[in-house]
N, C-alpha and C. Protein backbone atom coordinates (compact mmCIF):
# COMPACT_ATOMS: atom_id res chain seq x y z
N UNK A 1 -1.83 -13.18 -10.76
CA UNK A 1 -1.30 -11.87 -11.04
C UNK A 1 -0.46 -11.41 -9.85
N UNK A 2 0.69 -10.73 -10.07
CA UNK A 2 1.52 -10.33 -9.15
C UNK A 2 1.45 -8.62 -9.05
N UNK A 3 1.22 -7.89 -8.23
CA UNK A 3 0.40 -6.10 -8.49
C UNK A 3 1.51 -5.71 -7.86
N UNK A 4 2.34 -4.89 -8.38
CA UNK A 4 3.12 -3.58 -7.57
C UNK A 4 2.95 -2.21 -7.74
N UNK A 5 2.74 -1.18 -6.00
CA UNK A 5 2.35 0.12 -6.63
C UNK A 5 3.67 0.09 -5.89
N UNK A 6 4.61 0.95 -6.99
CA UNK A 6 5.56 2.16 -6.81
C UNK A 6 5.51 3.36 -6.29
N UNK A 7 5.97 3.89 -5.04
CA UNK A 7 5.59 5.02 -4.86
C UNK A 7 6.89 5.71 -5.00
N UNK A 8 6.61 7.52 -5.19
CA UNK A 8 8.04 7.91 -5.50
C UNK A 8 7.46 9.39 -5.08
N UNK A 9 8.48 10.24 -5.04
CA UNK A 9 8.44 11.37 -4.39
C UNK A 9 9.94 12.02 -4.97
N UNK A 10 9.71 12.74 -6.22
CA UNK A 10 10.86 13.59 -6.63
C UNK A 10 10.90 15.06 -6.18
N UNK A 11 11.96 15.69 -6.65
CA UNK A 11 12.49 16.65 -6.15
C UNK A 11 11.79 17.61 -6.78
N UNK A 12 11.03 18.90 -6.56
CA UNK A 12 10.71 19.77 -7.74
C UNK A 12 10.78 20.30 -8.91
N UNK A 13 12.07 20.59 -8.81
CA UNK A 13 12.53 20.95 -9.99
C UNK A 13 13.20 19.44 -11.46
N UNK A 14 12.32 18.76 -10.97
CA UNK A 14 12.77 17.27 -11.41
C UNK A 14 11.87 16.52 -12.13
N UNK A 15 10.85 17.42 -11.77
CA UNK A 15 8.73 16.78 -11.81
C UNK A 15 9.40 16.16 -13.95
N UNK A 16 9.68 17.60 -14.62
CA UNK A 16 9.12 17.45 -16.05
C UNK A 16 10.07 15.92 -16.54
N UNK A 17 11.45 16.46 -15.87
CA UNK A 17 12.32 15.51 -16.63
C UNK A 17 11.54 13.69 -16.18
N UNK A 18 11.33 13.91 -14.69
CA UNK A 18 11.04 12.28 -14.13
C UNK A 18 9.76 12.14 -15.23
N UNK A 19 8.75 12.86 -15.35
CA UNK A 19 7.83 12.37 -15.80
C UNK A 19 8.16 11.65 -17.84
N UNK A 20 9.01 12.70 -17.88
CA UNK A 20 9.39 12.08 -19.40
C UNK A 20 10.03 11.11 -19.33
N UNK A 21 11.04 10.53 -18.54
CA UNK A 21 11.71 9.24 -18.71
C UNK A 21 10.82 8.22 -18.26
N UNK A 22 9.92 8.54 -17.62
CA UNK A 22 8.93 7.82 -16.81
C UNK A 22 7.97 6.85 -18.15
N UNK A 23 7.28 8.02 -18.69
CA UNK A 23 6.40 7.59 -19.95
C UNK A 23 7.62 7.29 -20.60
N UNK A 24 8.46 7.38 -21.37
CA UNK A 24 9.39 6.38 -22.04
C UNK A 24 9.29 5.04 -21.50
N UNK A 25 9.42 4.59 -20.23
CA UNK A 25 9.44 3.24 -19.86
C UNK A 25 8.44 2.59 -19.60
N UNK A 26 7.26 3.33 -19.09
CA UNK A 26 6.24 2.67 -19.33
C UNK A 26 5.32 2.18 -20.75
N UNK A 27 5.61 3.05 -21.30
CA UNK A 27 5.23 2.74 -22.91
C UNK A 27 6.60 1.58 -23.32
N UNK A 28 7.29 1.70 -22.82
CA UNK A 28 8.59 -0.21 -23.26
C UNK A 28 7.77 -1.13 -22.43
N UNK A 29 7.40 -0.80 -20.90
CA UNK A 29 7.45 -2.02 -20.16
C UNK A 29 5.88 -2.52 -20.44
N UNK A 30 4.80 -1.61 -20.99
CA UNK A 30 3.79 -2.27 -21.67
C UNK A 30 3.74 -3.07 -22.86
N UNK A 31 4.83 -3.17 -23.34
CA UNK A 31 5.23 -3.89 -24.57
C UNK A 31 5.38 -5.50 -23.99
N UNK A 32 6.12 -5.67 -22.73
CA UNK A 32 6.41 -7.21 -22.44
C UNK A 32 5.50 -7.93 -22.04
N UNK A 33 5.32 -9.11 -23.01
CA UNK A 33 4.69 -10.15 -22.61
C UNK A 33 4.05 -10.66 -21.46
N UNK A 34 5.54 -10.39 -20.38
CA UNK A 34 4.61 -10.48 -18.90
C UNK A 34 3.91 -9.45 -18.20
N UNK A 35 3.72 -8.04 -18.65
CA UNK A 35 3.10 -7.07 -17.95
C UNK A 35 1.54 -7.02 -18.81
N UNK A 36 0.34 -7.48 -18.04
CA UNK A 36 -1.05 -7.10 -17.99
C UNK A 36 -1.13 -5.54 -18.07
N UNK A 37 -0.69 -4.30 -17.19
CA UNK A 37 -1.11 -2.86 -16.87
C UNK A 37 0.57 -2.47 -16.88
N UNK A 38 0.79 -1.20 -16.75
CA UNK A 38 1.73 -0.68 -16.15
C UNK A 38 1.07 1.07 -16.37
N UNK A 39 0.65 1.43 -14.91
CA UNK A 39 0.11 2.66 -15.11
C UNK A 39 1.17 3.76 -13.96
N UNK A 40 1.24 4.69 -14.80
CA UNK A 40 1.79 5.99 -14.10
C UNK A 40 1.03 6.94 -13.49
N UNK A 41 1.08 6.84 -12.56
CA UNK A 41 -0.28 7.98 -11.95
C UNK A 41 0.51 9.36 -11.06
N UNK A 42 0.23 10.59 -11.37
CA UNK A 42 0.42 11.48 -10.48
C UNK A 42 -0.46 12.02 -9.32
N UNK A 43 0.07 12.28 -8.35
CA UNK A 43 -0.88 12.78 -7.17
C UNK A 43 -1.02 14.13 -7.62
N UNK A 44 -2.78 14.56 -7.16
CA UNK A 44 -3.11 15.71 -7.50
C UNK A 44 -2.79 16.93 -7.25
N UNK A 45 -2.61 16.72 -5.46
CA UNK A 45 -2.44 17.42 -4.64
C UNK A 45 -0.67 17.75 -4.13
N UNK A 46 -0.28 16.88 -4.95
CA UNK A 46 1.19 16.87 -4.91
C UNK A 46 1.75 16.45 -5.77
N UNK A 47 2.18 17.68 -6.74
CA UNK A 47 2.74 16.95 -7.90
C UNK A 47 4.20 16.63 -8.39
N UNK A 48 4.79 16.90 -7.12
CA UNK A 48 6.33 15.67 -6.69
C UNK A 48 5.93 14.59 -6.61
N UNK A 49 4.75 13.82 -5.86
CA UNK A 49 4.78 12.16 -5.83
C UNK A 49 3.83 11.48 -6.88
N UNK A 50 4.07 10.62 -7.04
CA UNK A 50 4.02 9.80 -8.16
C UNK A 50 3.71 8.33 -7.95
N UNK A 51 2.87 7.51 -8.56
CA UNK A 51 2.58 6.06 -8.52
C UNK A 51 2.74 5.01 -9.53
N UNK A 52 3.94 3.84 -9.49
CA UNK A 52 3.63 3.28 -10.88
C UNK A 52 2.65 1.99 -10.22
N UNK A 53 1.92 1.84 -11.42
CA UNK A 53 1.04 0.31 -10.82
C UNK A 53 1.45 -0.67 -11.84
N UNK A 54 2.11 -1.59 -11.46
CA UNK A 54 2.79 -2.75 -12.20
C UNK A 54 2.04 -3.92 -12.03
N UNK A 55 0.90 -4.23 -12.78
CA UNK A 55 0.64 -5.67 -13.18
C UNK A 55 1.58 -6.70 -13.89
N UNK A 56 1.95 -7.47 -13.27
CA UNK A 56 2.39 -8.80 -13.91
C UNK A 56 1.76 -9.75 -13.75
N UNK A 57 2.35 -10.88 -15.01
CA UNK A 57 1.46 -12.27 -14.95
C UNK A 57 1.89 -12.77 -14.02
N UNK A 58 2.66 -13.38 -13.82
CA UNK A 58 3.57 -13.92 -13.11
C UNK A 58 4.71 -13.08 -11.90
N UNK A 59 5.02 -13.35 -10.86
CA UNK A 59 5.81 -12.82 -9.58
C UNK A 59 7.43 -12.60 -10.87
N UNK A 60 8.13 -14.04 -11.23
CA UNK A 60 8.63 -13.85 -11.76
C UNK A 60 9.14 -12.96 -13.45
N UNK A 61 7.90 -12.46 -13.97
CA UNK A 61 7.68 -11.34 -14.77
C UNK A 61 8.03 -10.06 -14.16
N UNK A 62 8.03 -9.89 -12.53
CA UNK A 62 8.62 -8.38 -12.56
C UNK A 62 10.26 -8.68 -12.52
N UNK A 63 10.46 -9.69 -11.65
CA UNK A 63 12.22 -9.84 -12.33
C UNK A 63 12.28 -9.43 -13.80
N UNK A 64 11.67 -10.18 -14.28
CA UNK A 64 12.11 -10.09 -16.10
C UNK A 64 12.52 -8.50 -16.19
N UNK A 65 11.17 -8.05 -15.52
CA UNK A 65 11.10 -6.28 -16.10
C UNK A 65 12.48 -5.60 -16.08
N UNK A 66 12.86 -6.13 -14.40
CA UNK A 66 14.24 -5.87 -14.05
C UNK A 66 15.61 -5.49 -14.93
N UNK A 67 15.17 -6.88 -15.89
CA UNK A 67 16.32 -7.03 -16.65
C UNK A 67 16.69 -6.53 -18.31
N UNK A 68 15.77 -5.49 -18.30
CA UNK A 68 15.32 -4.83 -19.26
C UNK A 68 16.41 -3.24 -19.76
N UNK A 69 16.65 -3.21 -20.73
CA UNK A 69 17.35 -2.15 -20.97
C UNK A 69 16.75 -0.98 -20.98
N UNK A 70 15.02 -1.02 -21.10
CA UNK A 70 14.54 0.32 -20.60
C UNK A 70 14.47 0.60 -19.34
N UNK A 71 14.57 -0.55 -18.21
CA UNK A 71 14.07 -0.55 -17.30
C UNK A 71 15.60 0.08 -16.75
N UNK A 72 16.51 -0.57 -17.11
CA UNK A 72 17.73 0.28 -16.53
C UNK A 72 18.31 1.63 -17.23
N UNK A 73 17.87 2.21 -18.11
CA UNK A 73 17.83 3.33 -18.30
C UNK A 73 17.28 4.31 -17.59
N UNK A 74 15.83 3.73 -17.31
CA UNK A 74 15.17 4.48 -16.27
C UNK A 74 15.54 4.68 -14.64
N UNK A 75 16.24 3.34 -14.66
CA UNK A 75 16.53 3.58 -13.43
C UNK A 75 17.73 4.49 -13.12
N UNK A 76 18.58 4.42 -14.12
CA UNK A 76 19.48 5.45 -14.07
C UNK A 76 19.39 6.56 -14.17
N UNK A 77 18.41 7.38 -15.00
CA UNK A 77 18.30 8.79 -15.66
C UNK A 77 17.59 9.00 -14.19
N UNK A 78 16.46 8.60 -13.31
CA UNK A 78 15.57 8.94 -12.73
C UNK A 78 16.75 8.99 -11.09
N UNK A 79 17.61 8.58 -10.97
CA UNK A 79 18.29 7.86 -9.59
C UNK A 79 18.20 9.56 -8.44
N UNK A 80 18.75 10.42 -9.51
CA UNK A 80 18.90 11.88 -8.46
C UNK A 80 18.09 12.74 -8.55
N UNK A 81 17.05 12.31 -8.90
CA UNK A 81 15.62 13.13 -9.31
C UNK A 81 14.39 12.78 -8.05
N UNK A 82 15.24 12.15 -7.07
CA UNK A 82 14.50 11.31 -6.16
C UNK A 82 14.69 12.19 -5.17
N UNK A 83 13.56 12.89 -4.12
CA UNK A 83 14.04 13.62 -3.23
C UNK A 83 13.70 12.74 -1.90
N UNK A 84 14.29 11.51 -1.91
CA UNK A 84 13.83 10.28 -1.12
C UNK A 84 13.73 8.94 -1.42
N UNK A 85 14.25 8.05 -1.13
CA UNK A 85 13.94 6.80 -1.94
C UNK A 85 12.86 6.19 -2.52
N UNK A 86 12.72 5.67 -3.53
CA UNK A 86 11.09 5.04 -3.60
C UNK A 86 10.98 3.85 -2.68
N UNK A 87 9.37 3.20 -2.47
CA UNK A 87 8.92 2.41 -1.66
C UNK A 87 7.97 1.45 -2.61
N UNK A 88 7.82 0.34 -2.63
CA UNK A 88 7.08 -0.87 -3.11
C UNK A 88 6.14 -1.38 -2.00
N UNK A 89 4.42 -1.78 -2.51
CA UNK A 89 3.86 -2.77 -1.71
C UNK A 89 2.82 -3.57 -2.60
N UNK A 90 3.44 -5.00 -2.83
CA UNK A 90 2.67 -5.63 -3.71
C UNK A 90 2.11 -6.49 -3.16
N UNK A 91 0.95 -6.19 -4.12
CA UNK A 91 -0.25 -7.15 -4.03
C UNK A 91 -0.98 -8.43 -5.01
N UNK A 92 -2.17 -8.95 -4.86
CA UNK A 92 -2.57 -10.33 -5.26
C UNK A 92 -3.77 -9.57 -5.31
N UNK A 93 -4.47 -9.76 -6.90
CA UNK A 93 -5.73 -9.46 -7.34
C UNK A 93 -6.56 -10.22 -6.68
N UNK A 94 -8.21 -9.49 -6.50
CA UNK A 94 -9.09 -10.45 -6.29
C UNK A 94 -9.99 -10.26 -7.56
N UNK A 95 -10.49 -8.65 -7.76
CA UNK A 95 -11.40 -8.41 -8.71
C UNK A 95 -10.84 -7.52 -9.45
N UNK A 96 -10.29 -7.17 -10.93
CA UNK A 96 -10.61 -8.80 -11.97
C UNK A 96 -9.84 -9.87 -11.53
N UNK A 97 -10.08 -10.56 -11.78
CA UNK A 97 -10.02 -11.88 -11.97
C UNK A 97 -8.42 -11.87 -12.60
N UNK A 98 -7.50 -12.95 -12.66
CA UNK A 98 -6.65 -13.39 -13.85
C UNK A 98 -6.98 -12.90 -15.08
N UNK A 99 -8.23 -13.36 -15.56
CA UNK A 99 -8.56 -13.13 -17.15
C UNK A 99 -9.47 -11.49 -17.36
N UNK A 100 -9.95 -11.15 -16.38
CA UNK A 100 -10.12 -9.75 -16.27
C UNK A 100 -8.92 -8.93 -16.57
N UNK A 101 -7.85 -9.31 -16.49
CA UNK A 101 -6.99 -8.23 -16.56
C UNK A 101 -7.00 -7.45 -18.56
N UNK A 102 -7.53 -8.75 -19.10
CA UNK A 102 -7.23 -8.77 -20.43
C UNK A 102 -7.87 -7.54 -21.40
N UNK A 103 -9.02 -7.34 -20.61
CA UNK A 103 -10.24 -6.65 -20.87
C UNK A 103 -10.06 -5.12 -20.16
N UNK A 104 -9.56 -5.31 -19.34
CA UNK A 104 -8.95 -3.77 -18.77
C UNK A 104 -7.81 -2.78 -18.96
N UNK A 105 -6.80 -3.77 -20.15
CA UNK A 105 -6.05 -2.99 -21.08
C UNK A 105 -6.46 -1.79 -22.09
C-alpha cells in the first residue's frame, strides 16, 4: 500500500466552496480501482485546514489518480482557494495489513 495525507489550509471565505469540490472528487477518486480509502478530514479546531488520506494499491496508482479528469478539475476549481500551498507526506502501512485495507472500506 502506498498512504498519502494531504494537507491543505484554505482561505476563509473558501471553506464551503473547497469542501464541495473536494467531496465531488473524492466520491470519483473512490471509484478507481487503485484507491483502497480516500478520506477527507477537517480539522476541528480549524476549519480552514483540511486532510485528504489517499490509500493506494500500488505507488504507481497515485500517478494514475493524477491523470484523472476529476482529479484535474479539482485541481483547478480548488488552485485559489488555497491560502498557502498544500504539503504531502507518504507513508507504508503496517497495521492493516495489505488485505486489511479491504475490510476497512
Amino acid at each position: 500500500m502506498f498512504i498519502v495525507h494531504v494537507f491543505i489550509h484554505v482561505k476563509p471565505e473558501c471553506i464551503e466552496a473547497f469542501k464541495a469540490a473536494t467531496v465531488a472528487n473524492a466520491e470519483n477518486s473512490i471509484q478507481e480501482e487503485g484507491i483502497a480509502r480516500f478520506d477527507f478530514l477537517e480539522q476541528q479546531d480549524d476549519p480552514t485546514r483540511f486532510v485528504l488520506v489517499e490509500v493506494y494499491r500500488e505507488p504507481e496508482d497515485a500517478a494514475k489518480h493524477k491523470e484523472t479528469a476529476h482529479y484535474a478539475t479539482w485541481r483547478d476549481t480548488v488552485a485559489d482557494m488555497m491560502a498557502e500551498p498544500r504539503s504531502s507526506t507518504k507513508f507504508s502501512n503496517i497495521v492493516p495489513n495489505e488485505f486489511g485495507w479491504d475490510s476497512a472500506v
